[in-house]
C-alpha atoms as a PDB file:
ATOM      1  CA  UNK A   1       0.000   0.000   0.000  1.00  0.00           C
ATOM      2  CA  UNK A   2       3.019   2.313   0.680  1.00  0.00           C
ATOM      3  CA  UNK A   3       4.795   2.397  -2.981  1.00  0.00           C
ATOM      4  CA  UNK A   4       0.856   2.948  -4.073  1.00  0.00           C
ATOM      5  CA  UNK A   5       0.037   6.076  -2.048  1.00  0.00           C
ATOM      6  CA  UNK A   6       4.192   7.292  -2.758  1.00  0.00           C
ATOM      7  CA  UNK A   7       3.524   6.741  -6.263  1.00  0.00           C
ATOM      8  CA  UNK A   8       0.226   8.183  -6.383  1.00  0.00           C
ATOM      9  CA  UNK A   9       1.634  11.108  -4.905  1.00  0.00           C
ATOM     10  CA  UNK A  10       4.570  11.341  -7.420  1.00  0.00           C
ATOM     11  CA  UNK A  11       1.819  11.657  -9.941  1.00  0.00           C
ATOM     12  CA  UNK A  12      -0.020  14.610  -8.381  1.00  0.00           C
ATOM     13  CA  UNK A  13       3.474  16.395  -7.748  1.00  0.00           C
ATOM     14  CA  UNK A  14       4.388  16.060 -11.552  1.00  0.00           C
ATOM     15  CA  UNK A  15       1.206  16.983 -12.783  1.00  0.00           C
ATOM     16  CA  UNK A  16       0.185  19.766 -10.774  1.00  0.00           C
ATOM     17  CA  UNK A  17       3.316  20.834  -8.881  1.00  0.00           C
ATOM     18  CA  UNK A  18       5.714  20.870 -11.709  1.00  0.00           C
ATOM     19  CA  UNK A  19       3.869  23.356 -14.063  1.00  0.00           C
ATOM     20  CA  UNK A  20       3.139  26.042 -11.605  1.00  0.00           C
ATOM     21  CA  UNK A  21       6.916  25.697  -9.791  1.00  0.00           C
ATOM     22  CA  UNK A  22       8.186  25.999 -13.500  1.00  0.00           C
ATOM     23  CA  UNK A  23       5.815  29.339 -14.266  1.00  0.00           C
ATOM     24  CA  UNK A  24       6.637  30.261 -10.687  1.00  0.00           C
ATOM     25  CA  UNK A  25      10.321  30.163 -11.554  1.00  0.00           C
ATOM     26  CA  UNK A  26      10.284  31.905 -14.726  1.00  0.00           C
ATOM     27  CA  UNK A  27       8.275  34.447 -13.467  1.00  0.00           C
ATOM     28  CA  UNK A  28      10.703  35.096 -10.428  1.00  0.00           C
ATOM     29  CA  UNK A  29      13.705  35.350 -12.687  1.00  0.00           C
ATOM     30  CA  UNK A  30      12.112  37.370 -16.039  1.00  0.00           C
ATOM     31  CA  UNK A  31       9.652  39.712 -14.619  1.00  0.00           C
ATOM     32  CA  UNK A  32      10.211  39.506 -10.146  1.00  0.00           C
ATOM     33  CA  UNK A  33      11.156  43.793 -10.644  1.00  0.00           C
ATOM     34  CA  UNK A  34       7.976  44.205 -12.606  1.00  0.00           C
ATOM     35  CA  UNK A  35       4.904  45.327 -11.406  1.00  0.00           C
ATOM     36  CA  UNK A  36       2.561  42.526 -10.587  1.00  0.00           C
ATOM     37  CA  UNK A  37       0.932  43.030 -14.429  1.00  0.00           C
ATOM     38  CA  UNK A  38       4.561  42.496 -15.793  1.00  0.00           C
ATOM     39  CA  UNK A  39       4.351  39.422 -13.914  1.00  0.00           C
ATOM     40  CA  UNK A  40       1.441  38.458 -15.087  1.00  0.00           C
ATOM     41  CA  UNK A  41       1.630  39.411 -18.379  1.00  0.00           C
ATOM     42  CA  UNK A  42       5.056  37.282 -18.584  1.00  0.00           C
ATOM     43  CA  UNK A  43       3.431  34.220 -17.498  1.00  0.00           C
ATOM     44  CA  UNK A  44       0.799  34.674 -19.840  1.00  0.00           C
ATOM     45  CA  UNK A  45       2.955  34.432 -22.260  1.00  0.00           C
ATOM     46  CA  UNK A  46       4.338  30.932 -21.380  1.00  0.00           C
ATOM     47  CA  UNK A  47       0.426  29.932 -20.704  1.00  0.00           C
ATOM     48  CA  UNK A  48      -0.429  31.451 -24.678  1.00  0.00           C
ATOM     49  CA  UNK A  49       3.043  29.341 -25.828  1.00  0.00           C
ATOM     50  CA  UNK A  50       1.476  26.424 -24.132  1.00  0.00           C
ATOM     51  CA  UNK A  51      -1.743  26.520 -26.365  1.00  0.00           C
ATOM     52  CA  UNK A  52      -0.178  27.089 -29.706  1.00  0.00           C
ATOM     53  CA  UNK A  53       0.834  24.580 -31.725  1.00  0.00           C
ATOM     54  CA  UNK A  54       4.186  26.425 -32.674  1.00  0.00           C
ATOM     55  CA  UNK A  55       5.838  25.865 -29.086  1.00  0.00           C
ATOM     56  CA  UNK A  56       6.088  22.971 -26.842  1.00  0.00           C
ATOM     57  CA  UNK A  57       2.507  22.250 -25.164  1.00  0.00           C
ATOM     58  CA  UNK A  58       4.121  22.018 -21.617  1.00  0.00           C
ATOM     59  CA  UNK A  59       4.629  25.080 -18.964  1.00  0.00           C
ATOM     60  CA  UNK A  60       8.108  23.486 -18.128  1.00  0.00           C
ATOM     61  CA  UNK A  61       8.295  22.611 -22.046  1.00  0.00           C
ATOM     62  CA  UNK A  62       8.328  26.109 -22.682  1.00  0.00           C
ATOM     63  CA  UNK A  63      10.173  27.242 -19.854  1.00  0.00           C
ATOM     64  CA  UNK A  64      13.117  24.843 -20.947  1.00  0.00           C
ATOM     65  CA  UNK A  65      12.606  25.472 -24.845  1.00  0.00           C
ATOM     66  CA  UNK A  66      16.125  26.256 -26.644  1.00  0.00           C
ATOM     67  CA  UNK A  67      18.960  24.878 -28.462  1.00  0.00           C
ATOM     68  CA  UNK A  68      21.259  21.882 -26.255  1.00  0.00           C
ATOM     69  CA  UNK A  69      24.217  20.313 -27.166  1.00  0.00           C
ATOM     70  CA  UNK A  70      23.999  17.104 -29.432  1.00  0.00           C
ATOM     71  CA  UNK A  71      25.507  14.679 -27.177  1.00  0.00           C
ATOM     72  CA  UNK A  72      24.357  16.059 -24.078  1.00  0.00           C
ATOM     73  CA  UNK A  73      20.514  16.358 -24.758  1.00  0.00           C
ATOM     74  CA  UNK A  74      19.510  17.472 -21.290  1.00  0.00           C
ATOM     75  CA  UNK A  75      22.514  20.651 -21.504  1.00  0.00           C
ATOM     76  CA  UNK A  76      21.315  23.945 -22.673  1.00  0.00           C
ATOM     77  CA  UNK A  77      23.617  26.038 -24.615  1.00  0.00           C
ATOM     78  CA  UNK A  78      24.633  29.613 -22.920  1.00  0.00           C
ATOM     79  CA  UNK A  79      21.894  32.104 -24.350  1.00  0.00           C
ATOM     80  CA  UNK A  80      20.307  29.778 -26.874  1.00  0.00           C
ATOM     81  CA  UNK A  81      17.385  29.519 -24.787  1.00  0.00           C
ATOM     82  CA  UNK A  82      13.604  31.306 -25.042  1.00  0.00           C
ATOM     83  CA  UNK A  83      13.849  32.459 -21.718  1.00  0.00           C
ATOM     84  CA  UNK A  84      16.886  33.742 -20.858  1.00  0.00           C
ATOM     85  CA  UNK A  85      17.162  32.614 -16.989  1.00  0.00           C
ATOM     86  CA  UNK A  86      17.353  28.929 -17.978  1.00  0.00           C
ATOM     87  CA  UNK A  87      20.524  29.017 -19.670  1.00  0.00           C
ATOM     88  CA  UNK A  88      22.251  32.052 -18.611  1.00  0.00           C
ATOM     89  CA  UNK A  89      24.436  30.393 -16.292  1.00  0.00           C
ATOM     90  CA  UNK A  90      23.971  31.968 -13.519  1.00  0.00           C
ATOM     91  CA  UNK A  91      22.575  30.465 -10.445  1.00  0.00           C
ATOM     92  CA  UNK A  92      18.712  29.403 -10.645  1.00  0.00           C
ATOM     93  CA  UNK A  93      18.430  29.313  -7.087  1.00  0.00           C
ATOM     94  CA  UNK A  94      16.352  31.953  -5.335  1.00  0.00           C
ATOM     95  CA  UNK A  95      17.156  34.442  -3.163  1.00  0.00           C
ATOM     96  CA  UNK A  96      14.103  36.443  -2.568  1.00  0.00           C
ATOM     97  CA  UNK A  97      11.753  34.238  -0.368  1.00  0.00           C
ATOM     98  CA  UNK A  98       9.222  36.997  -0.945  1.00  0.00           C
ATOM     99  CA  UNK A  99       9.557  37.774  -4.622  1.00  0.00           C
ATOM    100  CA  UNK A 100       9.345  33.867  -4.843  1.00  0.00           C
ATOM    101  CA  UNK A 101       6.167  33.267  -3.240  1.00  0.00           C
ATOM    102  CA  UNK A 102       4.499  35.881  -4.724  1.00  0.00           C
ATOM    103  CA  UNK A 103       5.486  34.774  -8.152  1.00  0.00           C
ATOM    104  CA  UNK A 104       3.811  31.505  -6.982  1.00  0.00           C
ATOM    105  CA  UNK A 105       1.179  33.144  -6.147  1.00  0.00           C
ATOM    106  CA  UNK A 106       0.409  34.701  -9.724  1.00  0.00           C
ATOM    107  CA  UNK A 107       1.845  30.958 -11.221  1.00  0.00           C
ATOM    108  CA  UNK A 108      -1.330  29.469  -9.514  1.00  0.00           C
ATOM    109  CA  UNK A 109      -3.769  32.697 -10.413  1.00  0.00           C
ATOM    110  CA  UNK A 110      -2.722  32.342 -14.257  1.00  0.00           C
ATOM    111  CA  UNK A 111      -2.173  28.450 -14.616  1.00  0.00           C
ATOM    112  CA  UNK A 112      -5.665  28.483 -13.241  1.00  0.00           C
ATOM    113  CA  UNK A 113      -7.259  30.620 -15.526  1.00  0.00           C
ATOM    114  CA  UNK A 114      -8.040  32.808 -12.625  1.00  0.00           C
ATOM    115  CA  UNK A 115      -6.159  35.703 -13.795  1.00  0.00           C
ATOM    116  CA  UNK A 116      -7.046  37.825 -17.024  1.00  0.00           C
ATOM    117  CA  UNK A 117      -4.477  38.257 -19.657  1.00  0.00           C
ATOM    118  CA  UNK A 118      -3.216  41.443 -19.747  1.00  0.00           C
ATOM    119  CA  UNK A 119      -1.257  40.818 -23.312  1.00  0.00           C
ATOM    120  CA  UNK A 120      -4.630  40.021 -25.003  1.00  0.00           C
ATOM    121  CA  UNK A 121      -2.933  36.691 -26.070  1.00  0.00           C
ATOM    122  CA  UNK A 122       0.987  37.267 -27.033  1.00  0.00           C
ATOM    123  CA  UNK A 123       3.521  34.381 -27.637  1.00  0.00           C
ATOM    124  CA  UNK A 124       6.642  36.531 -27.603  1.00  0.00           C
ATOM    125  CA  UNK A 125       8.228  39.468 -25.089  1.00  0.00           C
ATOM    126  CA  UNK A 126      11.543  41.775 -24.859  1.00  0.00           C
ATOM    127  CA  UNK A 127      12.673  44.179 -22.774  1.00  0.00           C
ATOM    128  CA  UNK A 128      12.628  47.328 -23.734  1.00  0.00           C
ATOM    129  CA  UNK A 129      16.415  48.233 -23.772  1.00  0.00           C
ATOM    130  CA  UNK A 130      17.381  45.222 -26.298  1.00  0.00           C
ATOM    131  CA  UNK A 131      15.702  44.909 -29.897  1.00  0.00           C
ATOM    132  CA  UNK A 132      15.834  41.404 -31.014  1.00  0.00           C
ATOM    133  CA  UNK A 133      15.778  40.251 -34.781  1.00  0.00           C
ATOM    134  CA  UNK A 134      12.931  39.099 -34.800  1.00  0.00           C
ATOM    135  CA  UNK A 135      10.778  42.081 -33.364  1.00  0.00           C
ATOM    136  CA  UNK A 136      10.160  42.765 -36.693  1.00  0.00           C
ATOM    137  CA  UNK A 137       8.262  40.285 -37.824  1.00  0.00           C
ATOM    138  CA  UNK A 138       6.170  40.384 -35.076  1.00  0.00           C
ATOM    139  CA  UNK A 139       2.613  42.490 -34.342  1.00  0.00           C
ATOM    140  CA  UNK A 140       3.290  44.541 -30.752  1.00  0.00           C
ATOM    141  CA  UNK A 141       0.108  44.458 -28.971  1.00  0.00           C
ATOM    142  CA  UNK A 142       1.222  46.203 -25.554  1.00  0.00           C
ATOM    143  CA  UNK A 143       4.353  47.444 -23.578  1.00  0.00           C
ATOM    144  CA  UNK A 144       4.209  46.976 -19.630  1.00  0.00           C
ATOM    145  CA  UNK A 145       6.622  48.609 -17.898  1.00  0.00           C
ATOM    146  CA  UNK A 146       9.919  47.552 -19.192  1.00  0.00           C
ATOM    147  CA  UNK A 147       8.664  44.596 -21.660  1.00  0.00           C
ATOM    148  CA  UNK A 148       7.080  44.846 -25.142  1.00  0.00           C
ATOM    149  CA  UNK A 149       4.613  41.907 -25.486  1.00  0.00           C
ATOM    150  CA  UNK A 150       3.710  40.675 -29.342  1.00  0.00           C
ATOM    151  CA  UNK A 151       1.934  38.468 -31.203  1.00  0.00           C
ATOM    152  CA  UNK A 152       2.580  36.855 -34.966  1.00  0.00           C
ATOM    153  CA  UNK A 153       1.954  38.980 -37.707  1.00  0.00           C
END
């Protein structure tokens, strides 16, 4: 009975732990000096990647997304990654026990579908001081604060 209620509760953990700890943690470390819209608006983003068919259809799937080395599947390479934090190489361990639960708190609220989307549905985001390549092939719909949220063309 005890490797049945251990497994059982391996199963709840991956299914409903993992995606909001991996929106929680992408929140903390791409948006946790945002107002609580950036924040928002930034996990909407991963929520919108989630439900298009052009990006992985996973929260930590899109968290992770980006290019890895060929014999080491599981290794990101440095800044080949859609969201910056995961393979900047810096530490992914938080130091803000506040910022942290609070960008739990919106991971829950959004994964939820309890919180509106304040991006009106965009797949893509930069900040404000950096103009990626492909900005321009993209629609803006909506800057918050220091990001620029778009959608496709």
């Amino acid at each position: 009975m005890r490797n049945h209620t251990a497994n059982a509760w391996a199963w709840v953990m991956v299914m409903f732990l993992e995606p909001i700890t991996c929106l929680a943690m992408a929140i903390y470390f791409e948006a946790r000096g945002e107002p609580t819209i950036g924040q928002m608006a930034v996990a909407h983003v991963i929520m919108n990647r989630v439900e298009s068919d052009d990006f992985p259809d996973t929260v930590c799937g899109v968290v992770t997304e980006g290019e890895t080395y060929i014999t080491k599947p599981d290794l990101p390479i440095r800044h080949q990654c859609q969201f910056s934090f995961y393979c900047d190489g810096k530490s992914d361990k938080p130091t803000d026990e506040d910022a942290l639960h609070w960008a739990t708190s919106i991971a829950w609220g959004v994964y939820h579908k309890q919180i509106y989307d304040p991006t009106n549905g965009a797949v893509y985001y930069h900040a404000d001081y950096v103009q990626p390549d492909w900005a321009e092939t993209k629609r803006p719909v909506r800057q918050i604060s220091r990001h620029i949220f778009y959608k496709e063309n």
